[in-house]
C-alpha atoms as a PDB file:
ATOM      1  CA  UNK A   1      36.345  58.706 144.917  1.00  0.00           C
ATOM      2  CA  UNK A   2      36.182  58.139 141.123  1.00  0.00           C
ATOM      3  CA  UNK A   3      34.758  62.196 141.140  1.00  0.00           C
ATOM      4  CA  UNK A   4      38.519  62.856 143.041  1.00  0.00           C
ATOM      5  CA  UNK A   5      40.157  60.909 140.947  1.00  0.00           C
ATOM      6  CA  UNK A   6      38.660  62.393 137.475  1.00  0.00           C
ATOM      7  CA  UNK A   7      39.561  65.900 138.952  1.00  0.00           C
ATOM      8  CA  UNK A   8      42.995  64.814 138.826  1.00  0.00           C
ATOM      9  CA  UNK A   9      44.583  65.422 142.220  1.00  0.00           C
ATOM     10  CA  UNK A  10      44.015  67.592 144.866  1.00  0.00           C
ATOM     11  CA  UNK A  11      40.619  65.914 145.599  1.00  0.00           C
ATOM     12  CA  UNK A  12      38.459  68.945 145.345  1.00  0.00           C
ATOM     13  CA  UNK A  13      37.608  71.441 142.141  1.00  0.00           C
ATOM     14  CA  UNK A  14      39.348  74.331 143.996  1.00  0.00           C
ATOM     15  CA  UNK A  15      42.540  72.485 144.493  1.00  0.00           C
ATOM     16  CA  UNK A  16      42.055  71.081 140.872  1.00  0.00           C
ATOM     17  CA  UNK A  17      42.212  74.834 139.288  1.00  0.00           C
ATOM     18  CA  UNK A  18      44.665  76.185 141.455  1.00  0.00           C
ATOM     19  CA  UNK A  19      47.498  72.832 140.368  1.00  0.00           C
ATOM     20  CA  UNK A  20      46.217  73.330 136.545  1.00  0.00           C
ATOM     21  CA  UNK A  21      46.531  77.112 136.170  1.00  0.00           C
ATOM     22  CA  UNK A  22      50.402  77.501 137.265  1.00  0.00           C
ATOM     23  CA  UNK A  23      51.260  74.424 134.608  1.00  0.00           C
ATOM     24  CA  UNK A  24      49.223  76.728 131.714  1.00  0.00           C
ATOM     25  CA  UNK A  25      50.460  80.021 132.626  1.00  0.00           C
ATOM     26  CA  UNK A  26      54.138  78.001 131.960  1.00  0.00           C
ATOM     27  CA  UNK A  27      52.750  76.593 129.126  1.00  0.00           C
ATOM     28  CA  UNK A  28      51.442  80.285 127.472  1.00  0.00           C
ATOM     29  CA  UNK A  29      55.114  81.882 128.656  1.00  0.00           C
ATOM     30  CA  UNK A  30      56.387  78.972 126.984  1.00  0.00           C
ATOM     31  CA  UNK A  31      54.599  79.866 123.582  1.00  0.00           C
ATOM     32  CA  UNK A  32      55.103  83.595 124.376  1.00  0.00           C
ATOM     33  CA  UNK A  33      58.604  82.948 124.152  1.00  0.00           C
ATOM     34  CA  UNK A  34      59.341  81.103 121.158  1.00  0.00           C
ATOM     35  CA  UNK A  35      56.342  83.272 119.227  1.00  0.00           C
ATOM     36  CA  UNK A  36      57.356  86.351 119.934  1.00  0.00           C
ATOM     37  CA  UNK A  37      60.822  86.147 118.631  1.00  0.00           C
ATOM     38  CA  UNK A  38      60.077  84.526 115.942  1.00  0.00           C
ATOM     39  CA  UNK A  39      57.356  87.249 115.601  1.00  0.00           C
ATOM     40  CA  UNK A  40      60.368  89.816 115.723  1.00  0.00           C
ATOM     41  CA  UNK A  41      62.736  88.785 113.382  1.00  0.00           C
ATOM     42  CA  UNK A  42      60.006  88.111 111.295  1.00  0.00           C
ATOM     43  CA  UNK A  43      59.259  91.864 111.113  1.00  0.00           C
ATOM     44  CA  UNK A  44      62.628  93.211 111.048  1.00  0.00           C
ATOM     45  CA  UNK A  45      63.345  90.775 107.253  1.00  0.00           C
ATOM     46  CA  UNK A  46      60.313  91.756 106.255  1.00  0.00           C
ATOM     47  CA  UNK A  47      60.947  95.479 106.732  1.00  0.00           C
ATOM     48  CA  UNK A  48      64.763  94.866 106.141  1.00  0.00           C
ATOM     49  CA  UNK A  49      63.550  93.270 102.423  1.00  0.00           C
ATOM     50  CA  UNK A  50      60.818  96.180 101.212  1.00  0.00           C
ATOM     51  CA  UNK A  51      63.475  98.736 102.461  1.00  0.00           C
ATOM     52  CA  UNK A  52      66.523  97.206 100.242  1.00  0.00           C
ATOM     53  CA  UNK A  53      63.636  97.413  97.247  1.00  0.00           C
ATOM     54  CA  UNK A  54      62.395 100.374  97.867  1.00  0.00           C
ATOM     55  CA  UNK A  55      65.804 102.553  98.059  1.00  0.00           C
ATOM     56  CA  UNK A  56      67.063 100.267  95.260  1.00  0.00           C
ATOM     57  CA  UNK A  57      70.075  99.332  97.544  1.00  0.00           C
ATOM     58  CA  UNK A  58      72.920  97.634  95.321  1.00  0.00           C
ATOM     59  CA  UNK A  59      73.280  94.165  96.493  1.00  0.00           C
ATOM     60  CA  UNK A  60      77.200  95.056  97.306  1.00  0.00           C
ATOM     61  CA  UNK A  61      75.909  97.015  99.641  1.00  0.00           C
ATOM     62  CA  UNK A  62      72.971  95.212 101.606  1.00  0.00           C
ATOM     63  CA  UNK A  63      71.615  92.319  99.848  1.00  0.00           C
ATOM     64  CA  UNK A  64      68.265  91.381 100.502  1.00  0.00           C
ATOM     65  CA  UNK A  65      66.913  88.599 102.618  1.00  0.00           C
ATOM     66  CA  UNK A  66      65.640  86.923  99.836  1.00  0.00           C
ATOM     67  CA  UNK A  67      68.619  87.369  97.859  1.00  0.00           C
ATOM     68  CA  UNK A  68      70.839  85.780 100.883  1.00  0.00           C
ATOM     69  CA  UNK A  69      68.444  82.734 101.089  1.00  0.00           C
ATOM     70  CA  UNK A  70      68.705  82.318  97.163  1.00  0.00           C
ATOM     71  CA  UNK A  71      72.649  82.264  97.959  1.00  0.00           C
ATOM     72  CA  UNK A  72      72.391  79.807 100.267  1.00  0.00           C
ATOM     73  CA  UNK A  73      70.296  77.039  98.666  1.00  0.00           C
ATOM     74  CA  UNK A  74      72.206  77.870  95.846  1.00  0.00           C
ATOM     75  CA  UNK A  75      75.839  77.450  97.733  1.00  0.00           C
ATOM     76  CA  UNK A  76      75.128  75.275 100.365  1.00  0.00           C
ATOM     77  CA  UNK A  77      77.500  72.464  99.500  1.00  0.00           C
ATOM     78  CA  UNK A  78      80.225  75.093  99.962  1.00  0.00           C
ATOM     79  CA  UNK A  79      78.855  76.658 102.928  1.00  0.00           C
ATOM     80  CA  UNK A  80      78.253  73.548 104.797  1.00  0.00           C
ATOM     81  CA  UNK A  81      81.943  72.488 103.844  1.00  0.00           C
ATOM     82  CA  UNK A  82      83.096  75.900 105.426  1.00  0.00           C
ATOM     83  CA  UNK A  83      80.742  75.474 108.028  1.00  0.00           C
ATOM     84  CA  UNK A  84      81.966  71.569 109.250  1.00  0.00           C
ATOM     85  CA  UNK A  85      85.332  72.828 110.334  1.00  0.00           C
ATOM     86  CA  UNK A  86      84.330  76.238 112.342  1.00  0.00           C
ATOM     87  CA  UNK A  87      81.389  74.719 114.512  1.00  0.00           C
ATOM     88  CA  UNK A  88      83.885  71.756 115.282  1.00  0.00           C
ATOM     89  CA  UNK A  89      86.830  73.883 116.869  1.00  0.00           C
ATOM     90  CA  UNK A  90      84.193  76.362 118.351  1.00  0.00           C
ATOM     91  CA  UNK A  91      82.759  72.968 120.237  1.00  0.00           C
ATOM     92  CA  UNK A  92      86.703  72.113 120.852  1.00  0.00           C
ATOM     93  CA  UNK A  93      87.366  75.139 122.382  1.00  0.00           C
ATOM     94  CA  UNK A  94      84.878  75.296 124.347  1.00  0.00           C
ATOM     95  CA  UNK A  95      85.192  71.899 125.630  1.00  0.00           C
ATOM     96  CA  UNK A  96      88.554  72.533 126.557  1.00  0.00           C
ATOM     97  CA  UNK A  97      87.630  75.902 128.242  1.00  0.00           C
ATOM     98  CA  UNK A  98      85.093  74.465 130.239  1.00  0.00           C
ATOM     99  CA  UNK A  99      86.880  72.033 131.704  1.00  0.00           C
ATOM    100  CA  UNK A 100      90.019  74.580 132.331  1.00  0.00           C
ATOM    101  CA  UNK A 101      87.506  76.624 133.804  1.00  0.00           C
ATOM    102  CA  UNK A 102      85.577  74.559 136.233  1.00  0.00           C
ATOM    103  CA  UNK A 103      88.712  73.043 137.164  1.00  0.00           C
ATOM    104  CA  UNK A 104      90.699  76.091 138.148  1.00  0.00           C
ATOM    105  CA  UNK A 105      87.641  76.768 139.968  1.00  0.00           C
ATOM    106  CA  UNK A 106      87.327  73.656 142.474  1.00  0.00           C
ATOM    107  CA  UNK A 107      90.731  74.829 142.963  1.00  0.00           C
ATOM    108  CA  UNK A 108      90.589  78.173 143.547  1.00  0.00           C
ATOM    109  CA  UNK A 109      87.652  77.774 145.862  1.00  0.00           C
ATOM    110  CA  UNK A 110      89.743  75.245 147.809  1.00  0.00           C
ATOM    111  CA  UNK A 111      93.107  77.085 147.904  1.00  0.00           C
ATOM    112  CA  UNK A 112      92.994  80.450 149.660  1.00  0.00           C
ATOM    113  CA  UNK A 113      96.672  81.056 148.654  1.00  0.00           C
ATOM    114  CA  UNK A 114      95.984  80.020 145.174  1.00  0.00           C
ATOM    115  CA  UNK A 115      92.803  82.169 145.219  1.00  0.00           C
ATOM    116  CA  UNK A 116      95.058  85.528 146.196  1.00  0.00           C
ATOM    117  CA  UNK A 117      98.081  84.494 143.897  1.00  0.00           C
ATOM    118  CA  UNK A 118      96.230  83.647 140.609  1.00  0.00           C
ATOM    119  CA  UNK A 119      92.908  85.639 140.499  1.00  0.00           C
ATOM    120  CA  UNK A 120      94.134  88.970 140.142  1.00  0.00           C
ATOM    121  CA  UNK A 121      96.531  87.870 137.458  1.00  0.00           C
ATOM    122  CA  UNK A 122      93.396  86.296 135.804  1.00  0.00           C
ATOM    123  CA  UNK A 123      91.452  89.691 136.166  1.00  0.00           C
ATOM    124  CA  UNK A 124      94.875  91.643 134.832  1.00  0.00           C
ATOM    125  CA  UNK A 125      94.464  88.992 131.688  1.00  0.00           C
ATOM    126  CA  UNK A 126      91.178  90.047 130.937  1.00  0.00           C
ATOM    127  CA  UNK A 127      91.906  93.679 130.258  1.00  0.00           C
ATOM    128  CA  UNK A 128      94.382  92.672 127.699  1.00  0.00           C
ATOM    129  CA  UNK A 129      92.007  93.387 123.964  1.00  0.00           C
ATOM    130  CA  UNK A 130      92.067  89.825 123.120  1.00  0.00           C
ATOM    131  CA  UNK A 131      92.471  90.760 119.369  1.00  0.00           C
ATOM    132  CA  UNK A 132      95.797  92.002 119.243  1.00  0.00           C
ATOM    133  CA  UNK A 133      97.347  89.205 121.271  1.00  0.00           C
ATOM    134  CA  UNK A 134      95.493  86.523 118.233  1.00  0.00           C
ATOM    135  CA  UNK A 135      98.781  86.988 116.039  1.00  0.00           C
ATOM    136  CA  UNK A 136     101.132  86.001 118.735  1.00  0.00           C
ATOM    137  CA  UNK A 137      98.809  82.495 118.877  1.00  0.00           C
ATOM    138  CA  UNK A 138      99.889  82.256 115.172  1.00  0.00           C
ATOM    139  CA  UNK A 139     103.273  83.126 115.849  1.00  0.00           C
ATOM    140  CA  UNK A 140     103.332  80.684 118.659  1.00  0.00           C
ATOM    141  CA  UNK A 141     101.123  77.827 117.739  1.00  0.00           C
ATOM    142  CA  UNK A 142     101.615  78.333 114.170  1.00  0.00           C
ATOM    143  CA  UNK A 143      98.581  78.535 111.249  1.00  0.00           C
ATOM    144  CA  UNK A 144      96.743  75.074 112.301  1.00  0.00           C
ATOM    145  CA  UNK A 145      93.944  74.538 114.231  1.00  0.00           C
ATOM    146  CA  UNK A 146      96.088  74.645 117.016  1.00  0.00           C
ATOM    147  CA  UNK A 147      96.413  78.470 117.525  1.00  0.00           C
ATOM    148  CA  UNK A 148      92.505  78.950 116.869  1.00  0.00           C
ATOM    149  CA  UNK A 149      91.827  76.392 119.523  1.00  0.00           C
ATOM    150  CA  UNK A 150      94.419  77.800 122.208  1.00  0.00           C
ATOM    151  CA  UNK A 151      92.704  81.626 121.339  1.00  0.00           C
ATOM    152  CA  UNK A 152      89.134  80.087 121.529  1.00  0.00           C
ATOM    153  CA  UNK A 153      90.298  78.769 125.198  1.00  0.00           C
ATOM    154  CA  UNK A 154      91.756  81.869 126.385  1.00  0.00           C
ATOM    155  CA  UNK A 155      89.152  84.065 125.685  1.00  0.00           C
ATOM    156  CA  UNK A 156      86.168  82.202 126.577  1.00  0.00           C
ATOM    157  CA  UNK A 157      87.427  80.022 130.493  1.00  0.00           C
ATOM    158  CA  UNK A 158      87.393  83.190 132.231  1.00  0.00           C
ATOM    159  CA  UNK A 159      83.515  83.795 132.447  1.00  0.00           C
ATOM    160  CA  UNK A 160      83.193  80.200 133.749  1.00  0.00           C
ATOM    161  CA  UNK A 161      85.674  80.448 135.899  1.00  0.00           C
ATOM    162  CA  UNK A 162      83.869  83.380 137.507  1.00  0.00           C
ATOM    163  CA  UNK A 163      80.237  82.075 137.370  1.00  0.00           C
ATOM    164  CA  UNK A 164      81.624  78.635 138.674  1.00  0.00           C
ATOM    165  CA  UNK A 165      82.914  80.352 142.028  1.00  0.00           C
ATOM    166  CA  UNK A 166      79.997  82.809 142.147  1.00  0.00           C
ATOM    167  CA  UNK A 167      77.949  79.285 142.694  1.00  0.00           C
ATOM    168  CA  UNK A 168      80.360  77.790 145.316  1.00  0.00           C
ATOM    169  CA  UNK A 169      80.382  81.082 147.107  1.00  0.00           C
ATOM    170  CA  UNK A 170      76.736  81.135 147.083  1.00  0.00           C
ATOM    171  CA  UNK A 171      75.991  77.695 148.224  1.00  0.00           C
ATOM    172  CA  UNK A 172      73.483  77.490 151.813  1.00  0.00           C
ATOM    173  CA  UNK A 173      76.290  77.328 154.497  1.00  0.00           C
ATOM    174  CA  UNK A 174      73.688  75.755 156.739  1.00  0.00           C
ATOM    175  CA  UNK A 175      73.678  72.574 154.317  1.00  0.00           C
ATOM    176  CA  UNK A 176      77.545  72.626 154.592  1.00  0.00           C
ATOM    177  CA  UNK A 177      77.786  72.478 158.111  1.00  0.00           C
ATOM    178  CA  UNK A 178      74.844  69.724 158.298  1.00  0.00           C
ATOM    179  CA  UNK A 179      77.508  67.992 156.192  1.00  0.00           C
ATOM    180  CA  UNK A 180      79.918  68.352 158.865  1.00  0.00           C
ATOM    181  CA  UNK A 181      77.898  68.001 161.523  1.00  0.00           C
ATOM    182  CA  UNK A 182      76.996  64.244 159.710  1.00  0.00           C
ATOM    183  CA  UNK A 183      80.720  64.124 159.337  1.00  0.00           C
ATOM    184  CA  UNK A 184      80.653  64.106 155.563  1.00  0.00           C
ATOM    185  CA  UNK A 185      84.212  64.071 153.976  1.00  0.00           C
ATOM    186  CA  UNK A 186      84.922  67.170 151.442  1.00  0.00           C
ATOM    187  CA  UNK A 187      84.407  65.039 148.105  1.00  0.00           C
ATOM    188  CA  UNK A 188      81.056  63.900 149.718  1.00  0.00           C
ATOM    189  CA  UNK A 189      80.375  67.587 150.543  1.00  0.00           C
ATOM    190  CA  UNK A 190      81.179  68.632 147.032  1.00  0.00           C
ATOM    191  CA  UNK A 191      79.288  65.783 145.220  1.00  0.00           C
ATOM    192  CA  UNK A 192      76.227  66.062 147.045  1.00  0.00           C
ATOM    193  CA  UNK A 193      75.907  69.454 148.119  1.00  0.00           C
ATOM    194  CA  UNK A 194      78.300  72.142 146.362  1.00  0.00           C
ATOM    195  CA  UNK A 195      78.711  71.250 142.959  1.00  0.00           C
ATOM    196  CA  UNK A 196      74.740  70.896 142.357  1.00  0.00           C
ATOM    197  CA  UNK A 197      74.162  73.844 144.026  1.00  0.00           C
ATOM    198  CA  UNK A 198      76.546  76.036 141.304  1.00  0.00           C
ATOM    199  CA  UNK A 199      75.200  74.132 138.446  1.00  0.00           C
ATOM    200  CA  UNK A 200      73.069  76.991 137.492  1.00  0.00           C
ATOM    201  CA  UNK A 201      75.725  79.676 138.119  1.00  0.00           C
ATOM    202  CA  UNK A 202      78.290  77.029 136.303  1.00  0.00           C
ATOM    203  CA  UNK A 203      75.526  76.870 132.480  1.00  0.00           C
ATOM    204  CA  UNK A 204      75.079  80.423 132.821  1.00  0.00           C
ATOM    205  CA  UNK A 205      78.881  80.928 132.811  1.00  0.00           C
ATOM    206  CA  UNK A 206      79.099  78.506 130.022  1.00  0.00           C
ATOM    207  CA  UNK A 207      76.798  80.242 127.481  1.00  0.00           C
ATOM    208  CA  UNK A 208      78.212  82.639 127.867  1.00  0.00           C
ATOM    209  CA  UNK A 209      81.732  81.254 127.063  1.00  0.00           C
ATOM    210  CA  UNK A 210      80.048  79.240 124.229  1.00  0.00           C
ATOM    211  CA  UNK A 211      79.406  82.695 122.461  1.00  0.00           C
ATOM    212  CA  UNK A 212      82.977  83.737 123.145  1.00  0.00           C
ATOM    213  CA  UNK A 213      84.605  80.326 121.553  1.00  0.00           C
ATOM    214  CA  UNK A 214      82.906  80.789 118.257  1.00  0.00           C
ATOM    215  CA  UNK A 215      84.340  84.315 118.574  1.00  0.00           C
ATOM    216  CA  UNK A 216      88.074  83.168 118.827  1.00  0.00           C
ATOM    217  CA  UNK A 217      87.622  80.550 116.120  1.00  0.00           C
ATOM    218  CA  UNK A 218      86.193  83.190 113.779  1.00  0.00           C
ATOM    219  CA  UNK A 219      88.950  85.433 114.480  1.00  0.00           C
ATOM    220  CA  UNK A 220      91.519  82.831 113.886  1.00  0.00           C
ATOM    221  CA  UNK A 221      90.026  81.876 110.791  1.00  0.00           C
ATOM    222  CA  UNK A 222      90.355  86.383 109.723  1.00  0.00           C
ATOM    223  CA  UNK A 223      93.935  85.885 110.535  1.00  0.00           C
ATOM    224  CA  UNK A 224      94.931  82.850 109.029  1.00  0.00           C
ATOM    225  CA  UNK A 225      93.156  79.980 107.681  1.00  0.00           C
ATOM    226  CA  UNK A 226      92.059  77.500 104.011  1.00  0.00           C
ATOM    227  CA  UNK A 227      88.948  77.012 105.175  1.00  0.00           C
ATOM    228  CA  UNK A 228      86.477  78.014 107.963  1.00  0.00           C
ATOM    229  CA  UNK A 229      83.377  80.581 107.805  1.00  0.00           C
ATOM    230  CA  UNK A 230      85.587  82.961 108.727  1.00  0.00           C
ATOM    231  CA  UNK A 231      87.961  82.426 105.910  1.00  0.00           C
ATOM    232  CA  UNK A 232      84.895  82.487 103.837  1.00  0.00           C
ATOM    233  CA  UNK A 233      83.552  85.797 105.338  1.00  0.00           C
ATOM    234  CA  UNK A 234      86.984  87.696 104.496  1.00  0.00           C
ATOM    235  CA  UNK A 235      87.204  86.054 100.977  1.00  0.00           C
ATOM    236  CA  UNK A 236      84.051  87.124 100.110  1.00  0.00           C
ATOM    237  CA  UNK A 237      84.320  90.122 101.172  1.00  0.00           C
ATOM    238  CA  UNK A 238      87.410  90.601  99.007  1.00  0.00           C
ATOM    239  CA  UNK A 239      85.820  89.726  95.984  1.00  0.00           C
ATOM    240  CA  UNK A 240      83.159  92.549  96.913  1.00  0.00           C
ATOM    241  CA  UNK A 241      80.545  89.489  97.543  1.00  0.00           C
ATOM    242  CA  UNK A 242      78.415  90.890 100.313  1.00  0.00           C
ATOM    243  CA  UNK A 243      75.825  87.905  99.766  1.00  0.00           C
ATOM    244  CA  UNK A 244      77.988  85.185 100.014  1.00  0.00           C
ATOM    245  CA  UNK A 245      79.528  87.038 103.151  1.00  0.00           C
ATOM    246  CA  UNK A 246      76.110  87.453 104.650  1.00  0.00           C
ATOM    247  CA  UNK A 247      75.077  84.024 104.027  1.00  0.00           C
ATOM    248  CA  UNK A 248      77.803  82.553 105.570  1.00  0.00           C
ATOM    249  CA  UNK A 249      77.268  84.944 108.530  1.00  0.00           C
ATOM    250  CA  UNK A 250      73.777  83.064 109.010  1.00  0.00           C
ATOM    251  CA  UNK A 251      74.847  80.140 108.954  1.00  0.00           C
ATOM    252  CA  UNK A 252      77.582  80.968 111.748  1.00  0.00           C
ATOM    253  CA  UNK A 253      74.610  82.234 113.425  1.00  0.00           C
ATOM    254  CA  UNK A 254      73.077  78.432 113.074  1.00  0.00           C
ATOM    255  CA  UNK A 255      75.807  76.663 114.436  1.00  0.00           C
ATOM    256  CA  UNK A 256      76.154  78.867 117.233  1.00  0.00           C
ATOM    257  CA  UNK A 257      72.132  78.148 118.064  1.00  0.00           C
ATOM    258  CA  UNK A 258      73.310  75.055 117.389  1.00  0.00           C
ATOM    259  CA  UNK A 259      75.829  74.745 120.270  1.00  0.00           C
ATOM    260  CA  UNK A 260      74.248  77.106 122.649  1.00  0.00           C
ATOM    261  CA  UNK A 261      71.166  74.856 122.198  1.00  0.00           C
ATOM    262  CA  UNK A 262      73.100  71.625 123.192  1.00  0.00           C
ATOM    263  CA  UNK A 263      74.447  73.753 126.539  1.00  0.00           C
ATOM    264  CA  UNK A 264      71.065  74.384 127.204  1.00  0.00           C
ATOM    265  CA  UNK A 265      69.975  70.581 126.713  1.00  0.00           C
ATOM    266  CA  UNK A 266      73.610  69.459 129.113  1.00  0.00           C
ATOM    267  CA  UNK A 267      71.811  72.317 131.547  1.00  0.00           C
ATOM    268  CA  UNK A 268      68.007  70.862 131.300  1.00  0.00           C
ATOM    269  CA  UNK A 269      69.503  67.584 132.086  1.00  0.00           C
ATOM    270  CA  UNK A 270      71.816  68.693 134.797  1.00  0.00           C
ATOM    271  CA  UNK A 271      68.902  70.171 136.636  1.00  0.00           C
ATOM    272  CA  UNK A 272      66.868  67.112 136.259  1.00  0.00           C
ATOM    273  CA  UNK A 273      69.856  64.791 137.271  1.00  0.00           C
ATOM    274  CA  UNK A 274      70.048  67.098 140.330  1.00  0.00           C
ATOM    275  CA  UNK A 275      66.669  68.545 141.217  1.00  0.00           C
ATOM    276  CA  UNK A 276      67.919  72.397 141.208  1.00  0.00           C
ATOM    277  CA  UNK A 277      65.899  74.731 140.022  1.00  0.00           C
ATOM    278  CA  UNK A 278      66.592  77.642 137.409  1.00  0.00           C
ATOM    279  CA  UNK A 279      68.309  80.681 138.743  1.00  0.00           C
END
C-alpha cells in the first residue's frame, strides 16, 4: 500500500510512467513554445542590429534595435502617456464588439428569418475596405474618441460574430435532444449545453477581433487625433524621426500582447469554469 501510494496513482510502476509521461511531454511543448520564440526574435534583432552596422544604415532609415531601446528608456514618460489612451479605446472597442457580436449571434442562431435577412448584408459589409469608410466616422461621430471607438467596433464584431455561430452550429445534436428529451427549456439548453460548447469557437473569434480593434483605434488616431500612438507614429514620422516612430510601434506591439494575453486568461478561465477542452 504505502509502495502504491509513493508511486503516485495508478498502483503499479507501469501505470505510474504511462500518467507521468503525457503531463512532461505538455510540460517540454510548454517550454518549446515560449523558448523557441523567444529564440526567434532573438535572432532576427540580433541579425537586424549587425546588419544596420554593417551597411552603415542612417538611423532615418532603419534605426537599430539598440538605438530604439535607447529611445525608449529615454522617452518613456511620453510614450507611456501616448500609450494610456490607445490600449484603453482598443480594450473599449473591443468590449463593445464582443458583446455586439455574441449578441447578434444568440440571435441569429435563434431567428431563421433574421439569419437570411441580416447575414448577407453583414457579409456585403465586409467587402467594403474598411479604410476609406474611417473619414465618414469622423464626419459622423466627429474627432473624439467617439468615432475611433464606433470604427474599432465595426471592423472587429464581424469575426466573432462568425466564430460564435460556427460553435452553435457545431454543438453535439445528440446532447440537444437529451435536453429535450429531459424537457429542458431553451435558456437551460443554452446555459448548460450550447453556449459552453462554442466557448472555444467564441475566444478564437475574439483574438482575432482583439487584433482588429487596436487596428481601428490606430487608424483613427492617423486620421485625427492629440494624442494616441498613432498620433505619435504619424508625428514622428513627420519630423523624419524613424526611432521615435519605431519605438512607439513596440510599444503598440506591448499593449496588444497585453490585451490578447488577458483574452487568453478570460479563455483559460472559461474552459476551467466549463470543463471544455481546447479546440
Amino acid at each position: 500500500m504505502a509502495e502504491n501510494g509513493r508511486l503516485g496513482g495508478i498502483g503499479t510502476e507501469a501505470g505510474t510512467i504511462v500518467g507521468v509521461a503525457p503531463a512532461r511531454s505538455i510540460a517540454r511543448d510548454g517550454v518549446r513554445g515560449i523558448v523557441l520564440p523567444i529564440l526567434l526574435a532573438a535572432a532576427v534583432l540580433i541579425a537586424w542590429e549587425l546588419w544596420v552596422r554593417w551597411a552603415h544604415i542612417p538611423a532615418v532609415i532603419l534605426p537599430a534595435p539598440s538605438a530604439i531601446l535607447d529611445i525608449m528608456v529615454r522617452q518613456h514618460e511620453i510614450l507611456l502617456r501616448h500609450a494610456i489612451p490607445t490600449v484603453l479605446e482598443s480594450a473599449g472597442g473591443f468590449a463593445l464588439a464582443s458583446i455586439l457580436g455574441i449578441g447578434l449571434a444568440v440571435w441569429l442562431s435563434y431567428s431563421r428569418t433574421a439569419r437570411e435577412a441580416l447575414y448577407p448584408n453583414l457579409v456585403f459589409f465586409q467587402l467594403i475596405p474598411k479604410i476609406a469608410l474611417a473619414p465618414l466616422f469622423i464626419i459622423w461621430l466627429g474627432i473624439g474618441s467617439e468615432s475611433r471607438l464606433a470604427f474599432s467596433v465595426f471592423i472587429s464584431f464581424f469575426p466573432i460574430i462568425i466564430a460564435t455561430l460556427a460553435g452553435f452550429n457545431n454543438v453535439d445534436r445528440n446532447m440537444i435532444r437529451l435536453c429535450q428529451s429531459l424537457t429542458a427549456s431553451e435558456w437551460q439548453t443554452f446555459k448548460s449545453v450550447k453556449f459552453p460548447s462554442a466557448l472555444p469557437y467564441i475566444f478564437s473569434g475574439m483574438k482575432v477581433a482583439m487584433t482588429l480593434a487596436i487596428i481601428g483605434v490606430i487608424i483613427g488616431e492617423f486620421i485625427t487625433a492629440q494624442r494616441g500612438l498613432g498620433y505619435l507614429i504619424v508625428f514622428a514620422t513627420a519630423r523624419a524621426e524613424t526611432g521615435v516612430a519605431m519605438a512607439a510601434i513596440v510599444v503598440l506591439c506591448g499593449g496588444g500582447l497585453l490585451l490578447y494575453g488577458v483574452v487568453a486568461l478570460a479563455e483559460a478561465i472559461a474552459r476551467r469554469r466549463y470543463g471544455t477542452s481546447a479546440s
